[in-house]
C-alpha atoms as a PDB file:
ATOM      1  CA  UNK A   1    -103.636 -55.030 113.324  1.00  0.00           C
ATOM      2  CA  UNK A   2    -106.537 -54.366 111.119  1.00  0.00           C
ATOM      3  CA  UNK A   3    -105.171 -52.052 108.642  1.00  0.00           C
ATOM      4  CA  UNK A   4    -105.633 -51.941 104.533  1.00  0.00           C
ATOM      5  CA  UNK A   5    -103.626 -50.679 101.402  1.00  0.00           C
ATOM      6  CA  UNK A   6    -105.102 -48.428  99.258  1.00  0.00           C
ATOM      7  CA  UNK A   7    -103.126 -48.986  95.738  1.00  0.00           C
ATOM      8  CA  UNK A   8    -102.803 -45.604  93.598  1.00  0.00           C
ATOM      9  CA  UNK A   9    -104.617 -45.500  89.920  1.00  0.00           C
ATOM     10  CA  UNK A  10    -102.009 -44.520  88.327  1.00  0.00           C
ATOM     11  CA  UNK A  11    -102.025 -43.542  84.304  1.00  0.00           C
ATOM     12  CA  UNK A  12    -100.000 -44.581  81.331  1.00  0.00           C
ATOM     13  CA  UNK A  13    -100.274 -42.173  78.947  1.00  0.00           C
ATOM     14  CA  UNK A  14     -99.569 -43.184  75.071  1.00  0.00           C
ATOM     15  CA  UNK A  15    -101.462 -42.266  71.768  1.00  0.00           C
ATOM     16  CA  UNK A  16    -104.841 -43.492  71.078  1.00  0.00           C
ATOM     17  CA  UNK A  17    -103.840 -46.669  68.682  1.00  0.00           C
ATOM     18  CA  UNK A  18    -101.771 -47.830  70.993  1.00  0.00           C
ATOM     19  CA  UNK A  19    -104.167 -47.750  74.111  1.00  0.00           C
ATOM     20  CA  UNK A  20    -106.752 -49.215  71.716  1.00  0.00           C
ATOM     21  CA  UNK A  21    -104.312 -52.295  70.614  1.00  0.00           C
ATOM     22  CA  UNK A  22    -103.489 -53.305  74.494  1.00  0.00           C
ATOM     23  CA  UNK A  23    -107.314 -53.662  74.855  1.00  0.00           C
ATOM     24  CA  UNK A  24    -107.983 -55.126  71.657  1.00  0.00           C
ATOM     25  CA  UNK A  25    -104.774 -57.385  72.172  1.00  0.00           C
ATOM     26  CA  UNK A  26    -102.969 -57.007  75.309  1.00  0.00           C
ATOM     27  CA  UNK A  27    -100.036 -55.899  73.493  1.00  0.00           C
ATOM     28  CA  UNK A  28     -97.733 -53.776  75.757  1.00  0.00           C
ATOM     29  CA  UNK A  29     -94.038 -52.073  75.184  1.00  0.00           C
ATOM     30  CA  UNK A  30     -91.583 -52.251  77.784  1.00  0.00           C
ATOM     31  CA  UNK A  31     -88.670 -50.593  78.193  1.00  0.00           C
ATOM     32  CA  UNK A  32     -85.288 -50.331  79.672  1.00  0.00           C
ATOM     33  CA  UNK A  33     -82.896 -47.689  81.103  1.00  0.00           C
ATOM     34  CA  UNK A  34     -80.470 -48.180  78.623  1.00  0.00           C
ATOM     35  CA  UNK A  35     -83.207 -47.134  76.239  1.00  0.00           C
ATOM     36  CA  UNK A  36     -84.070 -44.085  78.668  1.00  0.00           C
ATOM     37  CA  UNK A  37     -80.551 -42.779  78.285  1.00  0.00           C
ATOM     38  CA  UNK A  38     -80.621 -42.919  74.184  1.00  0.00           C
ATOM     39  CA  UNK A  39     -84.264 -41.138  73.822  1.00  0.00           C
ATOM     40  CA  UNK A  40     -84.976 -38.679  71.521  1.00  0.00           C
ATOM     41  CA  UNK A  41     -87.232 -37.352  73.218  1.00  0.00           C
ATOM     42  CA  UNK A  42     -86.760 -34.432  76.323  1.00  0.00           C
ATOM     43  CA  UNK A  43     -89.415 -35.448  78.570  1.00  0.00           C
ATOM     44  CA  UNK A  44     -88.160 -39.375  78.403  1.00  0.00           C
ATOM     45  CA  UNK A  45     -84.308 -38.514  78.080  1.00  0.00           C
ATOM     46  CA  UNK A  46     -82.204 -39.047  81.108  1.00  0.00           C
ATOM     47  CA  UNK A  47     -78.971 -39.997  80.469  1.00  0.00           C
ATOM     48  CA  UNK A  48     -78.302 -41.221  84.156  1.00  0.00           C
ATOM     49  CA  UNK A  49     -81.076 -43.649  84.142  1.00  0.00           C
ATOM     50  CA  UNK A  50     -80.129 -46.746  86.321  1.00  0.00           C
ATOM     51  CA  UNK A  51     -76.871 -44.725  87.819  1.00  0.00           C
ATOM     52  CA  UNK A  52     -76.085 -44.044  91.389  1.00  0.00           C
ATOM     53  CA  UNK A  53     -73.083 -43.329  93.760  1.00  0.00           C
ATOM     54  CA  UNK A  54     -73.508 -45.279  97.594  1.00  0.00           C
ATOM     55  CA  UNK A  55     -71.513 -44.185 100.320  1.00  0.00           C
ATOM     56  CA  UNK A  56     -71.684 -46.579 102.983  1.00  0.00           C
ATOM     57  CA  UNK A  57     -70.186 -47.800 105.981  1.00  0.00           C
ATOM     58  CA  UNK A  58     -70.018 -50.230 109.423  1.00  0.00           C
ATOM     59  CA  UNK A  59     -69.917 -49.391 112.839  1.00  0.00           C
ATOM     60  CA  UNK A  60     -65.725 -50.295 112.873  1.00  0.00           C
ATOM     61  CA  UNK A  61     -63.861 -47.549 113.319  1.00  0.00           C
ATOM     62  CA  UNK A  62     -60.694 -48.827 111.857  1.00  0.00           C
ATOM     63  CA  UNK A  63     -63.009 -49.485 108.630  1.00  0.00           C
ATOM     64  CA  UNK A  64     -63.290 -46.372 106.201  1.00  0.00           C
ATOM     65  CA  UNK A  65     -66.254 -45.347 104.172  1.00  0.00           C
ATOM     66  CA  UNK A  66     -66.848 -46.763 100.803  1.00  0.00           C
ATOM     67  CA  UNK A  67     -67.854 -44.827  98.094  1.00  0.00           C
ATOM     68  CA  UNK A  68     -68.925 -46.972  95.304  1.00  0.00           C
ATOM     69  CA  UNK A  69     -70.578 -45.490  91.988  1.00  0.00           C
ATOM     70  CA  UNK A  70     -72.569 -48.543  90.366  1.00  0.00           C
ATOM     71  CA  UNK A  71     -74.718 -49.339  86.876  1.00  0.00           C
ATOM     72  CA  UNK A  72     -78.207 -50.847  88.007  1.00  0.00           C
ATOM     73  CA  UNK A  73     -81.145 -52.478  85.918  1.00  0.00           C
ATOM     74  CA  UNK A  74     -79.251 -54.006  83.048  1.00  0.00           C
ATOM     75  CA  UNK A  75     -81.042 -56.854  83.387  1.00  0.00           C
ATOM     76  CA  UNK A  76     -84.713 -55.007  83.582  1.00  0.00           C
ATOM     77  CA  UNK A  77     -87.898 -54.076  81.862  1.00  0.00           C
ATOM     78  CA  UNK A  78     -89.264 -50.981  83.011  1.00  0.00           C
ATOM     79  CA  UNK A  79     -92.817 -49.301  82.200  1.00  0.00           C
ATOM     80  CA  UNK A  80     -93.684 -45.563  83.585  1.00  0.00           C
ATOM     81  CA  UNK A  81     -97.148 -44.339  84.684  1.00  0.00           C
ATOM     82  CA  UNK A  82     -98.297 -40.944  86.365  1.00  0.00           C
ATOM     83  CA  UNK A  83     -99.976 -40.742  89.846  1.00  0.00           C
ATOM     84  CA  UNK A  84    -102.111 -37.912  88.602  1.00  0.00           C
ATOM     85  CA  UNK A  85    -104.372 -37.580  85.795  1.00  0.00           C
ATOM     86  CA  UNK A  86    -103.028 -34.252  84.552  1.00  0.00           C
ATOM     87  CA  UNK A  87    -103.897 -33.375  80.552  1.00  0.00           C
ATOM     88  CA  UNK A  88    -100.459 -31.022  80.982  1.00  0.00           C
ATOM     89  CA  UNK A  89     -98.216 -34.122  81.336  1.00  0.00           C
ATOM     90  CA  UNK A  90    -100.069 -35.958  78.582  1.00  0.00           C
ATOM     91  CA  UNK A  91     -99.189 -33.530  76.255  1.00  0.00           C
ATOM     92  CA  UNK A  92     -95.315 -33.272  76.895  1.00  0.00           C
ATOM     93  CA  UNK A  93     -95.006 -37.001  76.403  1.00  0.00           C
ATOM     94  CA  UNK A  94     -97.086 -36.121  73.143  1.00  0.00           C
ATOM     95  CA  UNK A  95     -99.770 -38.777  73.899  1.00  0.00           C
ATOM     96  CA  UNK A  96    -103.427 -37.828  73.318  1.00  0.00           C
ATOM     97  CA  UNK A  97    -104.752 -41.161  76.000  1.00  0.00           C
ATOM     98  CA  UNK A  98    -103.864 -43.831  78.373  1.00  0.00           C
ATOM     99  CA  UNK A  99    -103.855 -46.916  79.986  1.00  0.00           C
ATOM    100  CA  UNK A 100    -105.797 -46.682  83.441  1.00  0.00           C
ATOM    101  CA  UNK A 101    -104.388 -48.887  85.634  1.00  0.00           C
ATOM    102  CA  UNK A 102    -106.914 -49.581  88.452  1.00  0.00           C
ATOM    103  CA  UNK A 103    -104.811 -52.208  90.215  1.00  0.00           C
ATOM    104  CA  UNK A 104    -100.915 -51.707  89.681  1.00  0.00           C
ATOM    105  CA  UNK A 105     -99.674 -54.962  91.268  1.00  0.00           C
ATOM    106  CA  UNK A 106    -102.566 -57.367  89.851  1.00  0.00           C
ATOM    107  CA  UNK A 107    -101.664 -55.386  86.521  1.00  0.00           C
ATOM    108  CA  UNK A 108     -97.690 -56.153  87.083  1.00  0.00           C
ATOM    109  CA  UNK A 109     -98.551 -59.890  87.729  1.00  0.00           C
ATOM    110  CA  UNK A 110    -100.161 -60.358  84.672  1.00  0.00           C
ATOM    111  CA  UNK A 111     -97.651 -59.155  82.584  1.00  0.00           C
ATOM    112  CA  UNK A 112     -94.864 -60.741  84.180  1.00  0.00           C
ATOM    113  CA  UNK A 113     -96.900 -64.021  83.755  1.00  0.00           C
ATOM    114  CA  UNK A 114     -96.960 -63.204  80.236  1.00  0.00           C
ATOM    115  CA  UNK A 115     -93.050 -62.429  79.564  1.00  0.00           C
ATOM    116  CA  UNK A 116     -90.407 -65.195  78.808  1.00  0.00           C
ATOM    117  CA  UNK A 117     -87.451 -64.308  80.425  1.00  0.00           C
ATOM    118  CA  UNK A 118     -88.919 -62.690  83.816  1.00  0.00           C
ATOM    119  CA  UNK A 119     -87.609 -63.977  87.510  1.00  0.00           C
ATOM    120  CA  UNK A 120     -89.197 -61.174  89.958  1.00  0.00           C
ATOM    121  CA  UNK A 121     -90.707 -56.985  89.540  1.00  0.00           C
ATOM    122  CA  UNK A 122     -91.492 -54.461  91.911  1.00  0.00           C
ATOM    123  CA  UNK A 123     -93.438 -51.326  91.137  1.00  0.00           C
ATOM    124  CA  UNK A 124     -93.339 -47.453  93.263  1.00  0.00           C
ATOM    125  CA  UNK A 125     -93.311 -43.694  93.095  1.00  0.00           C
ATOM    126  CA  UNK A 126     -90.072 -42.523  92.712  1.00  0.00           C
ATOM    127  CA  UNK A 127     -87.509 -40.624  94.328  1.00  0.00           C
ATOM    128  CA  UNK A 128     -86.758 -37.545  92.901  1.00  0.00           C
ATOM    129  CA  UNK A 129     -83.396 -35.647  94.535  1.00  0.00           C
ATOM    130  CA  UNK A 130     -80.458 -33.544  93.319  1.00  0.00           C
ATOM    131  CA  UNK A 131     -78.310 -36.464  92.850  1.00  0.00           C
ATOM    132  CA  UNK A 132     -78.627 -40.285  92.969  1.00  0.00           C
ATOM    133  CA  UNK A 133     -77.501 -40.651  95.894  1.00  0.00           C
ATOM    134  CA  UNK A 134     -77.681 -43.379  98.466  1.00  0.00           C
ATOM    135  CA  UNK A 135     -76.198 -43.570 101.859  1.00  0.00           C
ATOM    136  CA  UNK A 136     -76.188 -46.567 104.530  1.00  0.00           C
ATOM    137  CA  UNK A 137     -74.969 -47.712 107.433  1.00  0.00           C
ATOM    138  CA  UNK A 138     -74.462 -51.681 106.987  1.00  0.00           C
ATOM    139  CA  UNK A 139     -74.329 -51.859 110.947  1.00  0.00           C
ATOM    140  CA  UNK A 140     -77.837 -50.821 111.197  1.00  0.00           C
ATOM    141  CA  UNK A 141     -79.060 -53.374 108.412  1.00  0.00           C
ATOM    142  CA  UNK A 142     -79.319 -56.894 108.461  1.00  0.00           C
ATOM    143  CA  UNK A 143     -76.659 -57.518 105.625  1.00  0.00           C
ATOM    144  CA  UNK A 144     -74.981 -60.587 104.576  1.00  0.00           C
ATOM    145  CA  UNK A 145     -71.454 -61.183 105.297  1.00  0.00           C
ATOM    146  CA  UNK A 146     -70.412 -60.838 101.739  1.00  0.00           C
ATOM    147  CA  UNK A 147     -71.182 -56.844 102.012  1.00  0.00           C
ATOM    148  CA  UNK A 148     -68.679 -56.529 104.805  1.00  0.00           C
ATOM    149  CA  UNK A 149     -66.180 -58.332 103.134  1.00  0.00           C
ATOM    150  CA  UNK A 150     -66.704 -55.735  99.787  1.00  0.00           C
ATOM    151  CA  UNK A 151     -64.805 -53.368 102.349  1.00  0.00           C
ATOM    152  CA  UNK A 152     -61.146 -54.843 102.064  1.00  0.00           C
ATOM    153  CA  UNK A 153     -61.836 -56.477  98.581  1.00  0.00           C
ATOM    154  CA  UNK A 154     -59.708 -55.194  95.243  1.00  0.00           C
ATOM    155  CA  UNK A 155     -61.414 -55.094  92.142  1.00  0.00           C
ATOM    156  CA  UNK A 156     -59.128 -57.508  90.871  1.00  0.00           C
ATOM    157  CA  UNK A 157     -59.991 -60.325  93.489  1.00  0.00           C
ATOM    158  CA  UNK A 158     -62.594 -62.862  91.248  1.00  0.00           C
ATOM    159  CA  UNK A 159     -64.989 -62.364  94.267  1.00  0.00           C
ATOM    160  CA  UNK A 160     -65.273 -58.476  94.066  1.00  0.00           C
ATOM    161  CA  UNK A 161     -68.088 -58.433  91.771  1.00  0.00           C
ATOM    162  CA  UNK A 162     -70.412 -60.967  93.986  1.00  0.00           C
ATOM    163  CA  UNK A 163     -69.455 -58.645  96.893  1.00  0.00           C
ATOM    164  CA  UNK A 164     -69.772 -55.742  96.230  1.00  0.00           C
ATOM    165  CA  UNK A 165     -73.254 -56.391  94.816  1.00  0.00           C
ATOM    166  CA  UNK A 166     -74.200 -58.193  98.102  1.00  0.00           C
ATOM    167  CA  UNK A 167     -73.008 -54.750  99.772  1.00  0.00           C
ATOM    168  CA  UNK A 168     -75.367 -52.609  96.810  1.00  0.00           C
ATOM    169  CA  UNK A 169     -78.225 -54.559  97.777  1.00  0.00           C
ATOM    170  CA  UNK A 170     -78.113 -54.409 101.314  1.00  0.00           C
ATOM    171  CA  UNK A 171     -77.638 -50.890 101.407  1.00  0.00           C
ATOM    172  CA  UNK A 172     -79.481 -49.266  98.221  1.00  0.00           C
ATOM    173  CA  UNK A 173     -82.464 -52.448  97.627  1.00  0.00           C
ATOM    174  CA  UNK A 174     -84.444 -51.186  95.221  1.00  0.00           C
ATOM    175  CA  UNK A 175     -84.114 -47.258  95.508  1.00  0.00           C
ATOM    176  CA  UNK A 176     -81.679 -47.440  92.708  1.00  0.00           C
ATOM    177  CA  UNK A 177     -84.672 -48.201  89.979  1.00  0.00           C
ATOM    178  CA  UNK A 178     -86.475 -44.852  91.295  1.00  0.00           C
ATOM    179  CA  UNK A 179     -84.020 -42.427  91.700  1.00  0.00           C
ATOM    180  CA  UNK A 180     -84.766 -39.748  89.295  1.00  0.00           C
ATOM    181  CA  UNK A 181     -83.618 -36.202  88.961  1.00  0.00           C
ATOM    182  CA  UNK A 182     -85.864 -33.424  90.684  1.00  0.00           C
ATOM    183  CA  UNK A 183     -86.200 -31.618  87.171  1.00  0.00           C
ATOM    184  CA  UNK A 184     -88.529 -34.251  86.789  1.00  0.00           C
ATOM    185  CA  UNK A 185     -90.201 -34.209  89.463  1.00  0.00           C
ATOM    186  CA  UNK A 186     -93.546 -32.604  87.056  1.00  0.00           C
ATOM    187  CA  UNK A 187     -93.907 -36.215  85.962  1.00  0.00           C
ATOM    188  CA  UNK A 188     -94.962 -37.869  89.413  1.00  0.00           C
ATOM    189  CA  UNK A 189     -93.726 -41.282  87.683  1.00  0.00           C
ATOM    190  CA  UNK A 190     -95.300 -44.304  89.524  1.00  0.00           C
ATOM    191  CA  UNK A 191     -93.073 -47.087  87.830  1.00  0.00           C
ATOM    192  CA  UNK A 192     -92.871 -50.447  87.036  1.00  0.00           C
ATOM    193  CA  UNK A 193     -89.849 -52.830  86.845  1.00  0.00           C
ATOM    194  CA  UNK A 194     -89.825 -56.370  85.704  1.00  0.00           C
ATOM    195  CA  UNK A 195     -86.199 -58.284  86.245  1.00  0.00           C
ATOM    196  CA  UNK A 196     -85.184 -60.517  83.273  1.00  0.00           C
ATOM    197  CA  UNK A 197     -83.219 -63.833  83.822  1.00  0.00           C
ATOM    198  CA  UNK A 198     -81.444 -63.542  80.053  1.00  0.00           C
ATOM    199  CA  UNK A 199     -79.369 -61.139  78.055  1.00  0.00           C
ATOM    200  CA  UNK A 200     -82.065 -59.206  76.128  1.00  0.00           C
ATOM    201  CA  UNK A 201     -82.781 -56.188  73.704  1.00  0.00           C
ATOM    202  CA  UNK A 202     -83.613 -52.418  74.770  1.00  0.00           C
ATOM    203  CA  UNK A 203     -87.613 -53.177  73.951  1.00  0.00           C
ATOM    204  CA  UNK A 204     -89.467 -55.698  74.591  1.00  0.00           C
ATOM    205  CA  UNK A 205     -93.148 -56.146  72.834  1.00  0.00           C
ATOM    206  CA  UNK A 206     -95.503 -58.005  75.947  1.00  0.00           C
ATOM    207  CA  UNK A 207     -99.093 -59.684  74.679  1.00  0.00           C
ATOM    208  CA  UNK A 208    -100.913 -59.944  78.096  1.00  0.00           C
ATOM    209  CA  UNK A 209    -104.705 -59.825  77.573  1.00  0.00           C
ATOM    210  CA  UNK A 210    -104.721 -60.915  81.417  1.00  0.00           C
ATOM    211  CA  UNK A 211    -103.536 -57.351  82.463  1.00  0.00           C
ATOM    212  CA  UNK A 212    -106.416 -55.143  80.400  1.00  0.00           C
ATOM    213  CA  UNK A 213    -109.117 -56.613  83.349  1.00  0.00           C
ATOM    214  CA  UNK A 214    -106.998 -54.412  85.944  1.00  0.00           C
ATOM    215  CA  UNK A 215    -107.311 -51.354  83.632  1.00  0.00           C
ATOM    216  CA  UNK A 216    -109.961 -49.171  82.069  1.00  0.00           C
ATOM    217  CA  UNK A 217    -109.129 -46.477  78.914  1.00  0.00           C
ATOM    218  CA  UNK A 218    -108.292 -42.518  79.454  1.00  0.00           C
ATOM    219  CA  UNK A 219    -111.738 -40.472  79.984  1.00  0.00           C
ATOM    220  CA  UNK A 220    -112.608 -37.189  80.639  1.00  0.00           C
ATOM    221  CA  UNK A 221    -115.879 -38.186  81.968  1.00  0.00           C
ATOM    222  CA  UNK A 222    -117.219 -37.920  85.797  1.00  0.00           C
ATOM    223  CA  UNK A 223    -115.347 -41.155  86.960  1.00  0.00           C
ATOM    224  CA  UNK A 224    -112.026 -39.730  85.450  1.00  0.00           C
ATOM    225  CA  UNK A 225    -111.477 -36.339  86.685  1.00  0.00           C
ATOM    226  CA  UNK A 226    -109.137 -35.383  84.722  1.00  0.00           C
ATOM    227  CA  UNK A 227    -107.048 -31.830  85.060  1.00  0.00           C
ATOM    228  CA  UNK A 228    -104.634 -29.008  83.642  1.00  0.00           C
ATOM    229  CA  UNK A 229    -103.035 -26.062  85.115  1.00  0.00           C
ATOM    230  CA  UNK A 230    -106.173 -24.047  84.898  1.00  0.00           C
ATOM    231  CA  UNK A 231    -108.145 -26.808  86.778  1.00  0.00           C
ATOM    232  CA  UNK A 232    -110.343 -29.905  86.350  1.00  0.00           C
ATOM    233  CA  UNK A 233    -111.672 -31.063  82.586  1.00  0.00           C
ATOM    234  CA  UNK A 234    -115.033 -32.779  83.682  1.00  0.00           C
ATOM    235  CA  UNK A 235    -117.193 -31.795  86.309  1.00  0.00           C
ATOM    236  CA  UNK A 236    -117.184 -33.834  89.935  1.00  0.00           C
ATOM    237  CA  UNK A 237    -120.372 -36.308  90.025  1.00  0.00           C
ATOM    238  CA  UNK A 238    -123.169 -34.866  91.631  1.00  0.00           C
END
């Protein structure tokens, strides 16, 4: 089928010295969800960051539901961009620029390339609902027989652990990393997770001067329309 993907720009929005250091440097900060739920700050505060309840079942009828509330994304860097250029989000994360990203998987690469401890990533728009919730039906899903077997497992069984993860990866996959709360649904976060393969800190400081050729810095001129609530900053190019 001939059929293309049109990646999003999507924007990072920080102060000005720090935009100006990744393209002098490369020099990036990641984060991680246990670092969401500490912040100080309002707009980046969410203390259920990387949180989620699964209900899930098979097509048995002697088998009962399984509710299972789980912890995701220890073991991840995460870095959060916009979809849309607006001025109005800018200013609640208290950032005066950004980071355009032109090419958000290209721009993922790169950095990955560039970190120590990373074994795979994955980048979206999240999911913004009332809860973090997930529901799944394992008979409709091509899941491994470890998820089945999370069904008449105890927690105190040595194997639980390895099954019941089988189970929250067959049914949730990645929609646990972009679950987000509709009260932030303003933000239309486009976000970026790298997966570590060792025990690591809250931050971690990236140099990848690979990365800055997929990006461009925050304008208000005619290729960067930017916007606020009362409409666009720069006129549309003629």
């Amino acid at each position: 089928m001939n059929w293309q993907h049109r990646s999003p720009r999507v924007y990072r929005f920080l102060e000005k010295n720090y935009v100006d250091e990744f393209f002098e440097t490369g020099r990036l900060r990641l984060s991680s969800f246990a670092k969401f739920r500490k912040h100080t700050d309002e707009q980046r505060l969410d203390i259920n960051e990387g949180t989620l309840s699964i209900l899930c079942r098979t097509n048995e009828a002697s088998t009962e539901p399984l509710f299972v509330q789980a912890l995701v994304g220890t073991d991840a860097y995460v870095l959060s961009a916009c979809l849309v250029p607006s001025v109005d989000v800018m200013k609640d994360f208290r950032a005066d620029s950004a980071i355009v990203i032109r090419d958000p998987v290209r721009f993922a690469q790169a950095i990955g390339a560039a970190m120590p401890c990373f074994s795979y990533g994955f980048d979206g728009p999240c999911s913004y609902q009332s809860r973090r919730f997930v529901y799944g039906d394992l008979s409709r899903m091509n899941a491994p027989e470890e998820a089945y077997r999370a069904f008449d497992t105890e927690p105190s069984d040595p194997a639980y652990a390895a099954r019941m993860s089988a189970l929250i990866g067959a049914v949730a996959k990645h929609d646990p990393y972009f679950l987000k709360h509709h009260d932030y649904m303003h933000q239309n976060e486009w976000r970026f997770v790298w997966v570590a393969d060792q025990a690591r800190e809250e931050v971690l400081y990236v140099t990848a001067p690979d990365a800055r050729q997929f990006c461009e810095p925050w304008s208000t001129n005619t290729n960067l329309v930017a916007f606020n609530r009362n409409g666009p900053l720069a006129p549309l190019p003629q």
